[in-house]
Protein backbone atom coordinates (compact mmCIF):
# COMPACT_ATOMS: atom_id res chain seq x y z
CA UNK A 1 60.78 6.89 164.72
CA UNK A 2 59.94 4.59 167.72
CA UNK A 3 63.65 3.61 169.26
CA UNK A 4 61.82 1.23 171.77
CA UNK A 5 61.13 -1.63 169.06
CA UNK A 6 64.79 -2.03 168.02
CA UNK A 7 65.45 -2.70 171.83
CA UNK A 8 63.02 -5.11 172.08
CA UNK A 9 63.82 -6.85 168.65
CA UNK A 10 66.97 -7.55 170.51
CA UNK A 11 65.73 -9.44 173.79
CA UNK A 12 64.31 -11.94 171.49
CA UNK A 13 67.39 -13.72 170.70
CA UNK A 14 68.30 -14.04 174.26
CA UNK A 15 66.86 -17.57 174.37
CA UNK A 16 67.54 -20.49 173.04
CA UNK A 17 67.08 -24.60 173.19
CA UNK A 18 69.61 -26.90 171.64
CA UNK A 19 68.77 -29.42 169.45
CA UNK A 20 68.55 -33.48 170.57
CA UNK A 21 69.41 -32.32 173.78
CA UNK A 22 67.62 -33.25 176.98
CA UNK A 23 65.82 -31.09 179.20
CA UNK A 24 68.25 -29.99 181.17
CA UNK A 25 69.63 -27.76 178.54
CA UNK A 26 69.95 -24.70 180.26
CA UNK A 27 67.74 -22.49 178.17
CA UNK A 28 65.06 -25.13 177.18
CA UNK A 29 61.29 -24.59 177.46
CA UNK A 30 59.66 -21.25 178.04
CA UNK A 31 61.50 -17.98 179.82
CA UNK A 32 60.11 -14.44 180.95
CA UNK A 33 60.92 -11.92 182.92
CA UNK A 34 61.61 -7.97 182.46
CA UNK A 35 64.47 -5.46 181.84
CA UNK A 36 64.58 -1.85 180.56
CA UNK A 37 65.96 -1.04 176.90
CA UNK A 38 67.47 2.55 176.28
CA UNK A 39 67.34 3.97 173.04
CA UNK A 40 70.24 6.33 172.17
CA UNK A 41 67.89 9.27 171.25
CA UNK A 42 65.22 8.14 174.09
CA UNK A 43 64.27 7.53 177.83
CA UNK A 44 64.74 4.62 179.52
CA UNK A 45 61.76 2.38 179.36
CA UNK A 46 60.75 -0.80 181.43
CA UNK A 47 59.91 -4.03 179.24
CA UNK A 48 58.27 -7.93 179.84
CA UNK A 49 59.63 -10.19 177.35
CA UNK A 50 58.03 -14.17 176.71
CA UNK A 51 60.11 -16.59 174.18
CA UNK A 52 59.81 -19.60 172.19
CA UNK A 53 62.64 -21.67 170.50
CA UNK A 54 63.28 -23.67 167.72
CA UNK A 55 66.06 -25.92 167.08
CA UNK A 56 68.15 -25.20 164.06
CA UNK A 57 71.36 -27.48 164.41
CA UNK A 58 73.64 -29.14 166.90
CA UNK A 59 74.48 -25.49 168.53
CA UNK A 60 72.27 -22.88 166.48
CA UNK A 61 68.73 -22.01 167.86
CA UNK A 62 65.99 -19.73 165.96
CA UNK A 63 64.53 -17.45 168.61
CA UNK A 64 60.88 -15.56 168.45
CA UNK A 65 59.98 -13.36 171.36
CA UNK A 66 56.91 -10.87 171.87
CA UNK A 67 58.33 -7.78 174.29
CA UNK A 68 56.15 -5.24 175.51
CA UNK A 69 56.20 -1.77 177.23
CA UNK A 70 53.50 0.60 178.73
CA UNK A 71 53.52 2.00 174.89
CA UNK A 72 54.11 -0.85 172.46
CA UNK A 73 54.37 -4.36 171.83
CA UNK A 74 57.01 -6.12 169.49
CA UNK A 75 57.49 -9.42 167.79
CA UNK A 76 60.71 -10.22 166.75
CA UNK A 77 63.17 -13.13 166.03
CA UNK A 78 66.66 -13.99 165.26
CA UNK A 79 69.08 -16.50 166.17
CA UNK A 80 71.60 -17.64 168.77
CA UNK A 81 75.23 -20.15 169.06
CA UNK A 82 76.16 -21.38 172.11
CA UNK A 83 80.03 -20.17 173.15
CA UNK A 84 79.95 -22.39 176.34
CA UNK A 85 77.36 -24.57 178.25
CA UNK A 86 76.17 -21.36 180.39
CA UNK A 87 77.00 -18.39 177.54
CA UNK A 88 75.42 -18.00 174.03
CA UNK A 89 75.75 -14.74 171.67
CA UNK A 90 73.70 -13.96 168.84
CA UNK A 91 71.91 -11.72 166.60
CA UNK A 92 68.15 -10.42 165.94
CA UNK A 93 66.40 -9.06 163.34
CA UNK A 94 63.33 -7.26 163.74
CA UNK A 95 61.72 -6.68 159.87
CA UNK A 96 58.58 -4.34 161.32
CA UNK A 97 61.24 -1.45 162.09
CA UNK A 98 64.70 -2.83 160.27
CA UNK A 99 66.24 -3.29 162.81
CA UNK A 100 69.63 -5.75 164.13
CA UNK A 101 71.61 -6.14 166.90
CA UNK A 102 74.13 -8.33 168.94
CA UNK A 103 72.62 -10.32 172.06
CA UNK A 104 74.69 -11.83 175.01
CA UNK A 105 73.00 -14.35 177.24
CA UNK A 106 73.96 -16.08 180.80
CA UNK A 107 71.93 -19.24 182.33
CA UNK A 108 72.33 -19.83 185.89
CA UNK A 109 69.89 -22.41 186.68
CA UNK A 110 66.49 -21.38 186.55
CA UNK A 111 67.54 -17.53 185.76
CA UNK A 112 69.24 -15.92 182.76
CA UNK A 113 70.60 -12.63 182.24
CA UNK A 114 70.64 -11.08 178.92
CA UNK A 115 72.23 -7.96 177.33
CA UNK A 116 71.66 -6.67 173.95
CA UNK A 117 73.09 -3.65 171.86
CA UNK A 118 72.67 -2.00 168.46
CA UNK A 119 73.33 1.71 166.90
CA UNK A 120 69.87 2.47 168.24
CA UNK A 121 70.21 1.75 171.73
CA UNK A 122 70.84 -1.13 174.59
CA UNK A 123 69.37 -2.78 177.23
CA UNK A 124 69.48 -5.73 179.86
CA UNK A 125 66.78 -8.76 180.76
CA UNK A 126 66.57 -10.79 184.14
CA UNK A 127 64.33 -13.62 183.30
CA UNK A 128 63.50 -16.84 184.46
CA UNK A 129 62.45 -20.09 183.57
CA UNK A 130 58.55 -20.89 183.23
């Protein structure tokens, strides 16, 4: 079992862009940065994560994101709401290992901080607009 991919499955919902909205939406365009993800049966491992978006309705956003560490590289996608202008929760799905989880994001300006959680692990992105 490789623990790392479910972590990384999760950093790709982290991002989002909302639909008709101009671009000053606070997650619009590209984002990257890096984080660590810790599985529950594993060592904590750094990660660089790059994501695209894709409107899906006045408040949903479909989410694909390649992650990589020094030992693998993932592709995975899912789907964020937004709970308030700055805050959006969500959920990924990564069909390579089976694996979901719950995502949390922040914007603050041109940064983001994202946290993201499943019964295989955790972890935590700082990334920033591109």
């Amino acid at each position: 079992m490789r623990p790392l991919p479910f972590l990384l499955a999760v950093t790709a919902l982290s991002f989002c862009v909302l639909p008709g909205v101009a671009h000053s939406e606070p997650l619009q365009g590209t984002w990257s940065g890096s984080g660590y993800v810790k599985p529950t049966d594993g060592q904590r491992e750094k990660v660089r994560c790059r994501v695209s978006y894709s409107p899906q309705g006045s408040s949903v956003v479909a989410v694909s994101a390649t992650c990589a560490s020094a030992s693998t590289t993932i592709r995975q996608s899912g789907q964020l709401s937004m709970v308030t202008a700055n805050r959006y929760v969500g959920d990924f799905y990564n069909s390579e290992y089976d694996i979901s989880g719950r995502i949390r994001v922040s914007v603050s300006g041109s940064s983001q901080t994202v946290t993201f959680s499943s019964a295989r692990g955790k972890g935590s992105l700082s990334l920033r607009r591109q």
